[in-house]
PDB file of N, CA and C in Angstrom:
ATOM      1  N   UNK A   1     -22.790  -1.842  13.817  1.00  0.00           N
ATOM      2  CA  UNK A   1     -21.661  -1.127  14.374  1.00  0.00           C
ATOM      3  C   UNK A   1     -21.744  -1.223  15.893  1.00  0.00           C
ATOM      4  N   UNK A   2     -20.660  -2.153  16.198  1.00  0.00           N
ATOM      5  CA  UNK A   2     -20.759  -2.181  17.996  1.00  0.00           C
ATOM      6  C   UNK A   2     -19.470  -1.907  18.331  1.00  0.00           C
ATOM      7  N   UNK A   3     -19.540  -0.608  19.063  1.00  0.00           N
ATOM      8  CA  UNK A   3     -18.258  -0.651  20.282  1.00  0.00           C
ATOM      9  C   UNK A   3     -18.344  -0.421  21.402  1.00  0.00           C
ATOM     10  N   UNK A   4     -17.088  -0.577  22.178  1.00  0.00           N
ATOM     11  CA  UNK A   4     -17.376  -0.035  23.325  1.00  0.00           C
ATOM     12  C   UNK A   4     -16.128   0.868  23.861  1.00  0.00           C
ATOM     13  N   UNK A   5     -16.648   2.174  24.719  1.00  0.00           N
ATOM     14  CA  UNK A   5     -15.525   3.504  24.751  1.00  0.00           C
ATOM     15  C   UNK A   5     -15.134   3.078  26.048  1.00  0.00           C
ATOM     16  N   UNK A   6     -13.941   2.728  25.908  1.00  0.00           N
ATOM     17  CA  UNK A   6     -12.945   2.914  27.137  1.00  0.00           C
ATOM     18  C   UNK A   6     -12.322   4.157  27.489  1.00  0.00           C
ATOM     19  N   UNK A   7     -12.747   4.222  29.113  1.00  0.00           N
ATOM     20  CA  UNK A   7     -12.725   5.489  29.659  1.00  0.00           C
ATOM     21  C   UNK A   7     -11.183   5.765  30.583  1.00  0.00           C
ATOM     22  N   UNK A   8     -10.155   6.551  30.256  1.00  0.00           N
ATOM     23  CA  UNK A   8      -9.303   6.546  31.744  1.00  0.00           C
ATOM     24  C   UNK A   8      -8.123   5.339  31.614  1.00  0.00           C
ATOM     25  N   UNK A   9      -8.116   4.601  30.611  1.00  0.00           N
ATOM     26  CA  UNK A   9      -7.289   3.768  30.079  1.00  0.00           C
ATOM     27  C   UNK A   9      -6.633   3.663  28.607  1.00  0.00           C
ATOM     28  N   UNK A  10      -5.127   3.169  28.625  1.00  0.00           N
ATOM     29  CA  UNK A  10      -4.701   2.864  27.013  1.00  0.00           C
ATOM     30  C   UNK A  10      -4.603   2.046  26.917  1.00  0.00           C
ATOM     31  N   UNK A  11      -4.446   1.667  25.823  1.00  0.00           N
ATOM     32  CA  UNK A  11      -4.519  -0.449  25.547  1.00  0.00           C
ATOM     33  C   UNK A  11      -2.982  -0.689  25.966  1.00  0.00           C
ATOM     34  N   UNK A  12      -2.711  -2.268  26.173  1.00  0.00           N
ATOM     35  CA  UNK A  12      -1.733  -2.685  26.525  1.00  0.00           C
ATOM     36  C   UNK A  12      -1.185  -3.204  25.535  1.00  0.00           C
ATOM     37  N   UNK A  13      -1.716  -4.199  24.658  1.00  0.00           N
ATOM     38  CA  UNK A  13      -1.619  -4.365  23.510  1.00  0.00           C
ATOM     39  C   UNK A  13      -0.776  -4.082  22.181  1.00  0.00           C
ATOM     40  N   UNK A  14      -1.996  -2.629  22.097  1.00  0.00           N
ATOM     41  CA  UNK A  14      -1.839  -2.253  20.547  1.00  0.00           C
ATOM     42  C   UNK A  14      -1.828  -0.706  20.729  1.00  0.00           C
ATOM     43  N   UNK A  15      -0.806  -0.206  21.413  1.00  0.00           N
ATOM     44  CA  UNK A  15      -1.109   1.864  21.365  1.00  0.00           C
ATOM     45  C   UNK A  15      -1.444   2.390  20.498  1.00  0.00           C
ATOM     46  N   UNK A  16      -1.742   1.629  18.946  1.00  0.00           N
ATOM     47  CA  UNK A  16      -2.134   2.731  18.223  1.00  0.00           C
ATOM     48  C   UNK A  16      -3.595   2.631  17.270  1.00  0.00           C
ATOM     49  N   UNK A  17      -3.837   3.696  16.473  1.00  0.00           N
ATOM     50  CA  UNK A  17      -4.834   3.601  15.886  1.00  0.00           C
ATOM     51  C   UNK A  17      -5.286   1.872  15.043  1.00  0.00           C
ATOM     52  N   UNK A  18      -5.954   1.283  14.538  1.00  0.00           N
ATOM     53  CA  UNK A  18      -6.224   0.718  13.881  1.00  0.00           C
ATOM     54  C   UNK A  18      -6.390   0.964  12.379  1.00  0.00           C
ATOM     55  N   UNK A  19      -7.265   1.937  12.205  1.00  0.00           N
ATOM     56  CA  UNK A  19      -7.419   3.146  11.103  1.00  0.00           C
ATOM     57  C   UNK A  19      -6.246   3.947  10.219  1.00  0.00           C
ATOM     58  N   UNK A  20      -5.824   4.966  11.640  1.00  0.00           N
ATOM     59  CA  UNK A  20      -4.812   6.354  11.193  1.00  0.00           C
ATOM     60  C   UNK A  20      -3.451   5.902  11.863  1.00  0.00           C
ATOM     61  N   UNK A  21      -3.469   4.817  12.738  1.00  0.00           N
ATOM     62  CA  UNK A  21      -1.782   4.518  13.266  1.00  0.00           C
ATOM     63  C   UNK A  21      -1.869   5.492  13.943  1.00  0.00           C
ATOM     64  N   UNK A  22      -2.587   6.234  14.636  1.00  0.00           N
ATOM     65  CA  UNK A  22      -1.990   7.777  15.855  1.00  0.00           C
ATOM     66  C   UNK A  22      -1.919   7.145  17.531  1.00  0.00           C
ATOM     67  N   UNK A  23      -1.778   7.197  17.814  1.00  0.00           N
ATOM     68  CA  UNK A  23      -1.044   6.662  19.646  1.00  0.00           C
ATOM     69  C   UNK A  23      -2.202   7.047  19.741  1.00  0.00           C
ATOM     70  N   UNK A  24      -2.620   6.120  20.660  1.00  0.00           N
ATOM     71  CA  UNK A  24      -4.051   6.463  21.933  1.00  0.00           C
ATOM     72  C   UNK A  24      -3.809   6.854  23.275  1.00  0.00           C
ATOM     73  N   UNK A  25      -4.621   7.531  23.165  1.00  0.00           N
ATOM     74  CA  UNK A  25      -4.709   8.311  24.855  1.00  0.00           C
ATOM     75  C   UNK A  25      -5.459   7.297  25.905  1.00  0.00           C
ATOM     76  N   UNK A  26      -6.043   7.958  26.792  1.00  0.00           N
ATOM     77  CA  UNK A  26      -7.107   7.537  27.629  1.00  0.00           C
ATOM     78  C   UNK A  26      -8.089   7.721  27.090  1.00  0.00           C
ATOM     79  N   UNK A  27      -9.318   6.990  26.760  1.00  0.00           N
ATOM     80  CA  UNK A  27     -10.195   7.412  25.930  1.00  0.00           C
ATOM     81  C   UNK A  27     -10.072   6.832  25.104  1.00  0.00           C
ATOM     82  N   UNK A  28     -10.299   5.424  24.436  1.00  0.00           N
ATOM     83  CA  UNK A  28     -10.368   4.946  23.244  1.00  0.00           C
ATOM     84  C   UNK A  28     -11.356   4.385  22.803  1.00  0.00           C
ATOM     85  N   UNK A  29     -11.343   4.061  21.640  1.00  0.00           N
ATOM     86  CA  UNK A  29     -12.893   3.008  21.204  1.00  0.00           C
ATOM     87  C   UNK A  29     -12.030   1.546  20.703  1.00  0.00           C
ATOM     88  N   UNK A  30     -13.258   0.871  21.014  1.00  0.00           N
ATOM     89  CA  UNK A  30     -12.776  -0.696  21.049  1.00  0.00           C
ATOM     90  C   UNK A  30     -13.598  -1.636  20.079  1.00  0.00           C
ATOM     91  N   UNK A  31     -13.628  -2.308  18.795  1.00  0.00           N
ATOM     92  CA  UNK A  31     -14.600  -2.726  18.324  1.00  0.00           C
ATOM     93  C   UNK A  31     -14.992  -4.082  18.959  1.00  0.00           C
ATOM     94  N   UNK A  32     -16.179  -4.223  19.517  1.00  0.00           N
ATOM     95  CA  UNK A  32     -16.693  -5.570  19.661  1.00  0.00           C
ATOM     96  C   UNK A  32     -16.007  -6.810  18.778  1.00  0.00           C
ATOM     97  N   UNK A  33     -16.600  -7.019  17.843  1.00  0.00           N
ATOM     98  CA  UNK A  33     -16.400  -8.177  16.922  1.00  0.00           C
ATOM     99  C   UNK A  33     -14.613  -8.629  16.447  1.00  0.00           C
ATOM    100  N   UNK A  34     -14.114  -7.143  16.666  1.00  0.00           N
ATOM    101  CA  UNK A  34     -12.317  -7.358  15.855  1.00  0.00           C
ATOM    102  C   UNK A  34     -11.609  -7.174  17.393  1.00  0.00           C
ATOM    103  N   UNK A  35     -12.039  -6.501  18.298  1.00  0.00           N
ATOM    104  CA  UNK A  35     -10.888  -5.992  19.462  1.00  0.00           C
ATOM    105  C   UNK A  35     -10.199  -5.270  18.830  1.00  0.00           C
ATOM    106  N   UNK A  36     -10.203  -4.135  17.776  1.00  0.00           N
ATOM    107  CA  UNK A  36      -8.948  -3.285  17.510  1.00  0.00           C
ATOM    108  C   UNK A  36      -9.426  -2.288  18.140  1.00  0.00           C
ATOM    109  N   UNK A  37      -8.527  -1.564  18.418  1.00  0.00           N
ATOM    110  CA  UNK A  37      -9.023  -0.188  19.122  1.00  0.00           C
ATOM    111  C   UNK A  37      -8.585   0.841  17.542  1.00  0.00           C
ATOM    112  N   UNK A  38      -9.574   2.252  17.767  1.00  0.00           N
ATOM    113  CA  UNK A  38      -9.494   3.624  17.346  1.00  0.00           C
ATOM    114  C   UNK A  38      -9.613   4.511  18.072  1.00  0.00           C
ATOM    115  N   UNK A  39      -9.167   5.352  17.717  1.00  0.00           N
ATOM    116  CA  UNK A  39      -8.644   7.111  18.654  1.00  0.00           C
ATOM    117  C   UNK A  39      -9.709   8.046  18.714  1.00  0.00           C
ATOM    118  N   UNK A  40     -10.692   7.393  17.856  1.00  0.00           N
ATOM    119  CA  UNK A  40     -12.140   8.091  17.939  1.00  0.00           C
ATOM    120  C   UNK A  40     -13.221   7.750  16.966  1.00  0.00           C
ATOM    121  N   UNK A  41     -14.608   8.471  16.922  1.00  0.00           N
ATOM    122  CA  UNK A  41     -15.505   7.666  16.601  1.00  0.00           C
ATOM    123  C   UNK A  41     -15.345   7.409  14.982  1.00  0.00           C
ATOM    124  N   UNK A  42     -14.952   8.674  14.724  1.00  0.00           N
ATOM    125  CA  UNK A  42     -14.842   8.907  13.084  1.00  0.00           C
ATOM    126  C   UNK A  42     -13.896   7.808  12.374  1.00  0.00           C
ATOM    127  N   UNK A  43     -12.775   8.152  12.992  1.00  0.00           N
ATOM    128  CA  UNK A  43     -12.061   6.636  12.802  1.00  0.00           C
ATOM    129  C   UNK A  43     -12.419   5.579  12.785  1.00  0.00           C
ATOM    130  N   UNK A  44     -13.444   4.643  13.621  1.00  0.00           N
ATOM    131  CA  UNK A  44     -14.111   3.783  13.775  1.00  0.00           C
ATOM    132  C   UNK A  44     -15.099   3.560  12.891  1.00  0.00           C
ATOM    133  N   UNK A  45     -15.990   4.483  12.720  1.00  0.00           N
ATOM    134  CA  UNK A  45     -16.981   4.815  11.216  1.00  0.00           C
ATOM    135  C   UNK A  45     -16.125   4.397  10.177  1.00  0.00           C
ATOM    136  N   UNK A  46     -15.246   5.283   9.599  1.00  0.00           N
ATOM    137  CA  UNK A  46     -14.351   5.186   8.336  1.00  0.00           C
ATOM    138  C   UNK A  46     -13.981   3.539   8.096  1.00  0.00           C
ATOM    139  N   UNK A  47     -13.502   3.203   8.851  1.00  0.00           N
ATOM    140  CA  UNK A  47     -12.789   1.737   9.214  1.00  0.00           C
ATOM    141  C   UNK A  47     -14.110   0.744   8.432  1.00  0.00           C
ATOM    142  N   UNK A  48     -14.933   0.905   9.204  1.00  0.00           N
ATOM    143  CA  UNK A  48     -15.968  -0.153   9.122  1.00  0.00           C
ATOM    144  C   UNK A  48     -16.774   0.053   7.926  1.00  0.00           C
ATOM    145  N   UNK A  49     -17.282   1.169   7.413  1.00  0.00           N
ATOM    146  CA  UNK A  49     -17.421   1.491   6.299  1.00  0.00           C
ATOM    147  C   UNK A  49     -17.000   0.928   5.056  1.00  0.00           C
ATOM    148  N   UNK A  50     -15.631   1.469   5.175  1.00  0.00           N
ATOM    149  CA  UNK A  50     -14.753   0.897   4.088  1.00  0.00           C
ATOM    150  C   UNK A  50     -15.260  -1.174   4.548  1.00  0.00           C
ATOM    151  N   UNK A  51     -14.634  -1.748   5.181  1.00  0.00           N
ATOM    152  CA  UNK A  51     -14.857  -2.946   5.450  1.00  0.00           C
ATOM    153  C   UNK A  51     -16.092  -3.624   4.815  1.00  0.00           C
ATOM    154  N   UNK A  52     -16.954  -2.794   5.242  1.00  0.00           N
ATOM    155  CA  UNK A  52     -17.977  -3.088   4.931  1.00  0.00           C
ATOM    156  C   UNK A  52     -18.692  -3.066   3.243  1.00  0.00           C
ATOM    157  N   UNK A  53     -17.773  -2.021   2.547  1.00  0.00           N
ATOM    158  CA  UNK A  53     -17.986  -2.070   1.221  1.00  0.00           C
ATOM    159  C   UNK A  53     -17.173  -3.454   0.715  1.00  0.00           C
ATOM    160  N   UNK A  54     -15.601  -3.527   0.902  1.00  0.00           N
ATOM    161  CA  UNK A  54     -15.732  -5.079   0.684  1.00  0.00           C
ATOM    162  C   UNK A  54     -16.222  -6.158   1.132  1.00  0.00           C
ATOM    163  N   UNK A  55     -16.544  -5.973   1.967  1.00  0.00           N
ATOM    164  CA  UNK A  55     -17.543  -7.579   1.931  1.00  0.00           C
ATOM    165  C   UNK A  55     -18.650  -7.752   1.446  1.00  0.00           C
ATOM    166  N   UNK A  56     -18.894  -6.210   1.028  1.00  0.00           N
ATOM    167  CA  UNK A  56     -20.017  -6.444   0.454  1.00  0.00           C
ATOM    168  C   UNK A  56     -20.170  -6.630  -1.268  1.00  0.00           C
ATOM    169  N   UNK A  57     -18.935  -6.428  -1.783  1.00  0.00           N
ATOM    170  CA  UNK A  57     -18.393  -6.915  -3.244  1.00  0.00           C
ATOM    171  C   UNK A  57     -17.938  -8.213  -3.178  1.00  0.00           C
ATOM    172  N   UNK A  58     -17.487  -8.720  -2.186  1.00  0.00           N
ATOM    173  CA  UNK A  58     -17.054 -10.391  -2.423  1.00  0.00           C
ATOM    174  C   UNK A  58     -18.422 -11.110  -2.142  1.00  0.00           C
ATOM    175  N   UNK A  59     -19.255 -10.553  -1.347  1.00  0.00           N
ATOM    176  CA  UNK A  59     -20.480 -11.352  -0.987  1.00  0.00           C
ATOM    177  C   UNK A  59     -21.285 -11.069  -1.872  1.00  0.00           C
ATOM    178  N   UNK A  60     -21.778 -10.159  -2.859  1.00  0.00           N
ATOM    179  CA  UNK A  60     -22.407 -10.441  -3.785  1.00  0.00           C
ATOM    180  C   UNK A  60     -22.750 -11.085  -4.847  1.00  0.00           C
ATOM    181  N   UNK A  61     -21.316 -11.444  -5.255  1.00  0.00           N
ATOM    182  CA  UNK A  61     -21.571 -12.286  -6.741  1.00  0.00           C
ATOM    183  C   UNK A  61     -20.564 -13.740  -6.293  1.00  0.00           C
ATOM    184  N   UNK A  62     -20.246 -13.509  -4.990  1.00  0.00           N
ATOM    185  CA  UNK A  62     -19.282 -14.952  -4.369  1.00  0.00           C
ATOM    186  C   UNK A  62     -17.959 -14.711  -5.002  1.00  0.00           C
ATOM    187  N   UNK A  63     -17.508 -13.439  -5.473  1.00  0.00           N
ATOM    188  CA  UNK A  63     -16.366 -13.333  -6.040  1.00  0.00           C
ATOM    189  C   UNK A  63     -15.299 -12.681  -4.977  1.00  0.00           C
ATOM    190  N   UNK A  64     -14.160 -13.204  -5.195  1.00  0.00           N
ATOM    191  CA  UNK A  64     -13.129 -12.968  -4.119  1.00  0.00           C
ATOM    192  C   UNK A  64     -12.404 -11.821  -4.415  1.00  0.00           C
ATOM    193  N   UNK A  65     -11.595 -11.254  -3.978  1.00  0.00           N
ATOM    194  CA  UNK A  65     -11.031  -9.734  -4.229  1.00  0.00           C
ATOM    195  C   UNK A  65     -10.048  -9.854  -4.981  1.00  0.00           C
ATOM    196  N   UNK A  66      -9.140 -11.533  -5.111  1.00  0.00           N
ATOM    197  CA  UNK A  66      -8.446 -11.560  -6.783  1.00  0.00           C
ATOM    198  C   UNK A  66      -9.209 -11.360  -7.723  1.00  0.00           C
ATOM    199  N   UNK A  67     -10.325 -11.835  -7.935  1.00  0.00           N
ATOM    200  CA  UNK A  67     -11.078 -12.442  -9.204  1.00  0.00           C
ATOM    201  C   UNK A  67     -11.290 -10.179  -9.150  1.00  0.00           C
ATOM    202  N   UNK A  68     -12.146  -9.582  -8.380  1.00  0.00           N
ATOM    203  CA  UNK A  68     -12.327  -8.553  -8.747  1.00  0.00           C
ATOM    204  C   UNK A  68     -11.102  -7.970  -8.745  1.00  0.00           C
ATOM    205  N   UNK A  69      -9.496  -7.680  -9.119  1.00  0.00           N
ATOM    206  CA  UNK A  69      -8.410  -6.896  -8.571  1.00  0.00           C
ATOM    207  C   UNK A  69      -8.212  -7.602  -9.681  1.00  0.00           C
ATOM    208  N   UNK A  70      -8.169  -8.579 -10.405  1.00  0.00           N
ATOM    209  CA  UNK A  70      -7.800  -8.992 -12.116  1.00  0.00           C
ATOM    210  C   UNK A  70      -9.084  -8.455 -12.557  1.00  0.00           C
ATOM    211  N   UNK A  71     -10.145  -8.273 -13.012  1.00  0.00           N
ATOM    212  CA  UNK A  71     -11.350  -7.590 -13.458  1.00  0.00           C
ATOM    213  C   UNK A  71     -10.845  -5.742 -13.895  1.00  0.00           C
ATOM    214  N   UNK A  72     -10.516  -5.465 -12.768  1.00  0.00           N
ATOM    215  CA  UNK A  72      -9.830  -4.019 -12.664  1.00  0.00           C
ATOM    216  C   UNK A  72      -9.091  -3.998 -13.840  1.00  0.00           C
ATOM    217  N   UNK A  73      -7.796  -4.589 -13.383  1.00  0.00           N
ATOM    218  CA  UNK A  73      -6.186  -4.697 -14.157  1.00  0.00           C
ATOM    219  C   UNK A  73      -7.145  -4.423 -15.491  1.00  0.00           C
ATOM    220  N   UNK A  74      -7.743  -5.780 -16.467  1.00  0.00           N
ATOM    221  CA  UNK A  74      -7.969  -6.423 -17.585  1.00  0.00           C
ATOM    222  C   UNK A  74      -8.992  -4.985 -17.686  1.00  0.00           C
ATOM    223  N   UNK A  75      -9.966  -4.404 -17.150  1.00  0.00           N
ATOM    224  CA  UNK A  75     -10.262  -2.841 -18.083  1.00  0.00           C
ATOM    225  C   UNK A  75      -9.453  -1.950 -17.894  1.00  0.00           C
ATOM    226  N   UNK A  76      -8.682  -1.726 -16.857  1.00  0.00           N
ATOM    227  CA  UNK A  76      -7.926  -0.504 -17.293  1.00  0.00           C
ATOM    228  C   UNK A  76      -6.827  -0.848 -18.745  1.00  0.00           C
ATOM    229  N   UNK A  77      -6.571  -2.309 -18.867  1.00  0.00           N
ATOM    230  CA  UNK A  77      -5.704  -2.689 -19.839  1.00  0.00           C
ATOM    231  C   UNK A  77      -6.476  -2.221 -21.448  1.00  0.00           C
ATOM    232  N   UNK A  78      -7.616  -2.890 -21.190  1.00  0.00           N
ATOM    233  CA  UNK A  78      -8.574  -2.706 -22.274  1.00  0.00           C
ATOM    234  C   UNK A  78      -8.306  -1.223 -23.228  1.00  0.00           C
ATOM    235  N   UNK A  79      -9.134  -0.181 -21.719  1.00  0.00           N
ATOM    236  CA  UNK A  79      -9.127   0.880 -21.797  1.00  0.00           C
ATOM    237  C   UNK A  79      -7.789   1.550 -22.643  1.00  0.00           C
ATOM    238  N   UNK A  80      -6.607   1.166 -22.218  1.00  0.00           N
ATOM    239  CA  UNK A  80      -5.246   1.908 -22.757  1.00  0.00           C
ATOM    240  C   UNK A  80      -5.096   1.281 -23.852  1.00  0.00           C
ATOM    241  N   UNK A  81      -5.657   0.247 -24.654  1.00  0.00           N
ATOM    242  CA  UNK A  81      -5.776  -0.262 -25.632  1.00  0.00           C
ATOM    243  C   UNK A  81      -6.190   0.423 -26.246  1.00  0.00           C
ATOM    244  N   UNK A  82      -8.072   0.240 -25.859  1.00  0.00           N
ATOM    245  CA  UNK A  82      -8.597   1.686 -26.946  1.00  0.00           C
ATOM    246  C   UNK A  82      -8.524   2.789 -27.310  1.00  0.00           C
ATOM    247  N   UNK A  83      -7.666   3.892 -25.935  1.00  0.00           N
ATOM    248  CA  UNK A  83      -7.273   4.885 -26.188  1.00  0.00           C
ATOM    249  C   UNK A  83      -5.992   5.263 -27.264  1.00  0.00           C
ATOM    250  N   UNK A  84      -5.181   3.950 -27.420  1.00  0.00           N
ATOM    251  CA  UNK A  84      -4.003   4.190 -28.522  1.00  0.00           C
ATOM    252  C   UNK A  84      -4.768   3.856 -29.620  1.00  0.00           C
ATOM    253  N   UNK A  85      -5.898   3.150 -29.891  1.00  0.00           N
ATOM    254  CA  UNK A  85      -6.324   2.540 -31.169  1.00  0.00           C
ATOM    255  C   UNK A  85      -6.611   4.336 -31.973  1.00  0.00           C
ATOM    256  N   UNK A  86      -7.645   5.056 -30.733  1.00  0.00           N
ATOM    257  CA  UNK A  86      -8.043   6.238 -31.083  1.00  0.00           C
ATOM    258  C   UNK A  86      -7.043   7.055 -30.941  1.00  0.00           C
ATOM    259  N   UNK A  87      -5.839   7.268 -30.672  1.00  0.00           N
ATOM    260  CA  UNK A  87      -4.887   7.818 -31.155  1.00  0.00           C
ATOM    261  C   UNK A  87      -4.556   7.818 -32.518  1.00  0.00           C
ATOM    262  N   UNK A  88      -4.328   6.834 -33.043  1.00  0.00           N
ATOM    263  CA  UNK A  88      -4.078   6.119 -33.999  1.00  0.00           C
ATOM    264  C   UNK A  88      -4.610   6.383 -35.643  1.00  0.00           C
ATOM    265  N   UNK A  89      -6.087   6.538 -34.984  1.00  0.00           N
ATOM    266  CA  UNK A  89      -6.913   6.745 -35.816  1.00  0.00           C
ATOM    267  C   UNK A  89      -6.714   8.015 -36.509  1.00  0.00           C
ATOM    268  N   UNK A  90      -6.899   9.069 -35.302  1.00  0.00           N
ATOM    269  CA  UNK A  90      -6.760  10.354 -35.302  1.00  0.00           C
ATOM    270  C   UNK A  90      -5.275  10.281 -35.996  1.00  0.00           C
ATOM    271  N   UNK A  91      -4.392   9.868 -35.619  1.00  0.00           N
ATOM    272  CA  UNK A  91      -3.131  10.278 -36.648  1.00  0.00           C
ATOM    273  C   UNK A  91      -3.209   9.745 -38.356  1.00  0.00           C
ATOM    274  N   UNK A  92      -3.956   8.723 -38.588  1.00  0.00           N
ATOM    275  CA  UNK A  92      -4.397   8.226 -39.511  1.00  0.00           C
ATOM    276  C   UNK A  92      -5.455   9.284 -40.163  1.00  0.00           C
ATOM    277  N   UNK A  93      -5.970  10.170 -39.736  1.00  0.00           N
ATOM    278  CA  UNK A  93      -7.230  11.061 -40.394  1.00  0.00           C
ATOM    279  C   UNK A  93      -6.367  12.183 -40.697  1.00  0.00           C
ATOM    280  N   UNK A  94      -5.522  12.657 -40.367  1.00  0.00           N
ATOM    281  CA  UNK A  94      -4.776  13.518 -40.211  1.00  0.00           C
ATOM    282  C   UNK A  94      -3.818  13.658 -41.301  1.00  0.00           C
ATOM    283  N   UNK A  95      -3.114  12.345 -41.485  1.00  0.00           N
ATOM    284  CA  UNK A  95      -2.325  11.816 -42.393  1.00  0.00           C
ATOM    285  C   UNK A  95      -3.066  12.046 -43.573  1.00  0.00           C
ATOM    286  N   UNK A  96      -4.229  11.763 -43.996  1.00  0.00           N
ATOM    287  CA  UNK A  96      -5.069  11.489 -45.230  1.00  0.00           C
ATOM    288  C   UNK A  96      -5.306  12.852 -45.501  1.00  0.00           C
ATOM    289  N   UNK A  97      -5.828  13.806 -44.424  1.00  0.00           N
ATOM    290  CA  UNK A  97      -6.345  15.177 -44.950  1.00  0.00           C
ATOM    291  C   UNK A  97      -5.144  15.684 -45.410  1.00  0.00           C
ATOM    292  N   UNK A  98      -3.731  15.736 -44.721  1.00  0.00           N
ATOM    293  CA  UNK A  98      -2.942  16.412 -45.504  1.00  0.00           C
ATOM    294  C   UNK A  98      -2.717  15.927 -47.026  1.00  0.00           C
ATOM    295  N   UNK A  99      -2.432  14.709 -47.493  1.00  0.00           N
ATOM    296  CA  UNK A  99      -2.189  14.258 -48.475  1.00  0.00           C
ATOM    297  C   UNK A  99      -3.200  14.809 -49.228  1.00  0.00           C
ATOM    298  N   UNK A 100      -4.679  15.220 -49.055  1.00  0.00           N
ATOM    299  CA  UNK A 100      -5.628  15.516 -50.040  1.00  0.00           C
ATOM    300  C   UNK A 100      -5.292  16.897 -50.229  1.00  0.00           C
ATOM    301  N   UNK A 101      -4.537  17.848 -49.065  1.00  0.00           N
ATOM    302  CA  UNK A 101      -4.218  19.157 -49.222  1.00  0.00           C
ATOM    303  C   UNK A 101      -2.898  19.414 -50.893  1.00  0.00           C
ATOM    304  N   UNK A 102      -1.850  18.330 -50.346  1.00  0.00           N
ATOM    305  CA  UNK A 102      -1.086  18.543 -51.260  1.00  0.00           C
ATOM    306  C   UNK A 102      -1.467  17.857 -52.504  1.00  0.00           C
ATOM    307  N   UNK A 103      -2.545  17.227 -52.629  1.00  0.00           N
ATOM    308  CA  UNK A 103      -2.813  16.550 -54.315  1.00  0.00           C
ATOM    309  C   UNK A 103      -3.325  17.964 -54.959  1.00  0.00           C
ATOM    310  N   UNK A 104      -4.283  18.505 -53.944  1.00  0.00           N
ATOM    311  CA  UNK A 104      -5.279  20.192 -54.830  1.00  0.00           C
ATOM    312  C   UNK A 104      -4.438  20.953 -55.069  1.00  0.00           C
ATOM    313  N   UNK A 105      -2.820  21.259 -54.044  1.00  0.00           N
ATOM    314  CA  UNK A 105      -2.263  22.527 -54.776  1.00  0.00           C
ATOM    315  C   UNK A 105      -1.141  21.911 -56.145  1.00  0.00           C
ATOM    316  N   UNK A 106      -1.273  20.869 -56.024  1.00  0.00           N
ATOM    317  CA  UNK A 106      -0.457  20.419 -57.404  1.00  0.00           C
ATOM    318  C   UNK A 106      -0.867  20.251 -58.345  1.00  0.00           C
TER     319      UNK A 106
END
């Protein structure tokens, strides 16, 4: 994490956050490596953080953020699959106990 705090100046540039989009004052932070500016440190933390968790999912297994963003899709798909199967079921168990109700009182 490298920046550097500009003192007594606003960017010419880019007036606003990088992060939150909020207008900068005098007083901003500047990242080394990107040149974006933030409105403060926390902002700057948050930013890079996050950043930093993806690259650190594409750099692990060399997988790109389609390949993981179809991975997603295909379990949550899964998932709503299995949850109607077990719907299903349950209406199917349901179905059977009544039918055994009305065979005993007849």
């Amino acid at each position: 994490m490298r920046f550097i705090l500009v003192n007594h100046r606003t960017p010419l540039d880019s007036p606003t956050c990088a992060a939150c989009s909020r207008s900068l004052v005098s007083g901003y932070l500047k990242a080394v490596s990107t040149r974006r500016p933030y409105c403060d440190y926390d902002c700057y933390a948050r930013c890079e953080a996050r950043d930093m968790q993806v690259r650190w999912l594409t750099a692990q297994c060399g997988l790109s953020l389609e390949l993981i963003t179809s991975f997603v899709a295909a379990s949550c798909s899964y998932s709503m699959a299995l949850a109607k199967a077990a719907h299903r079921v349950g209406e199917l168990a349901t179905a059977a106990m009544s039918e055994d109700d009305r065979r005993r009182s007849s």
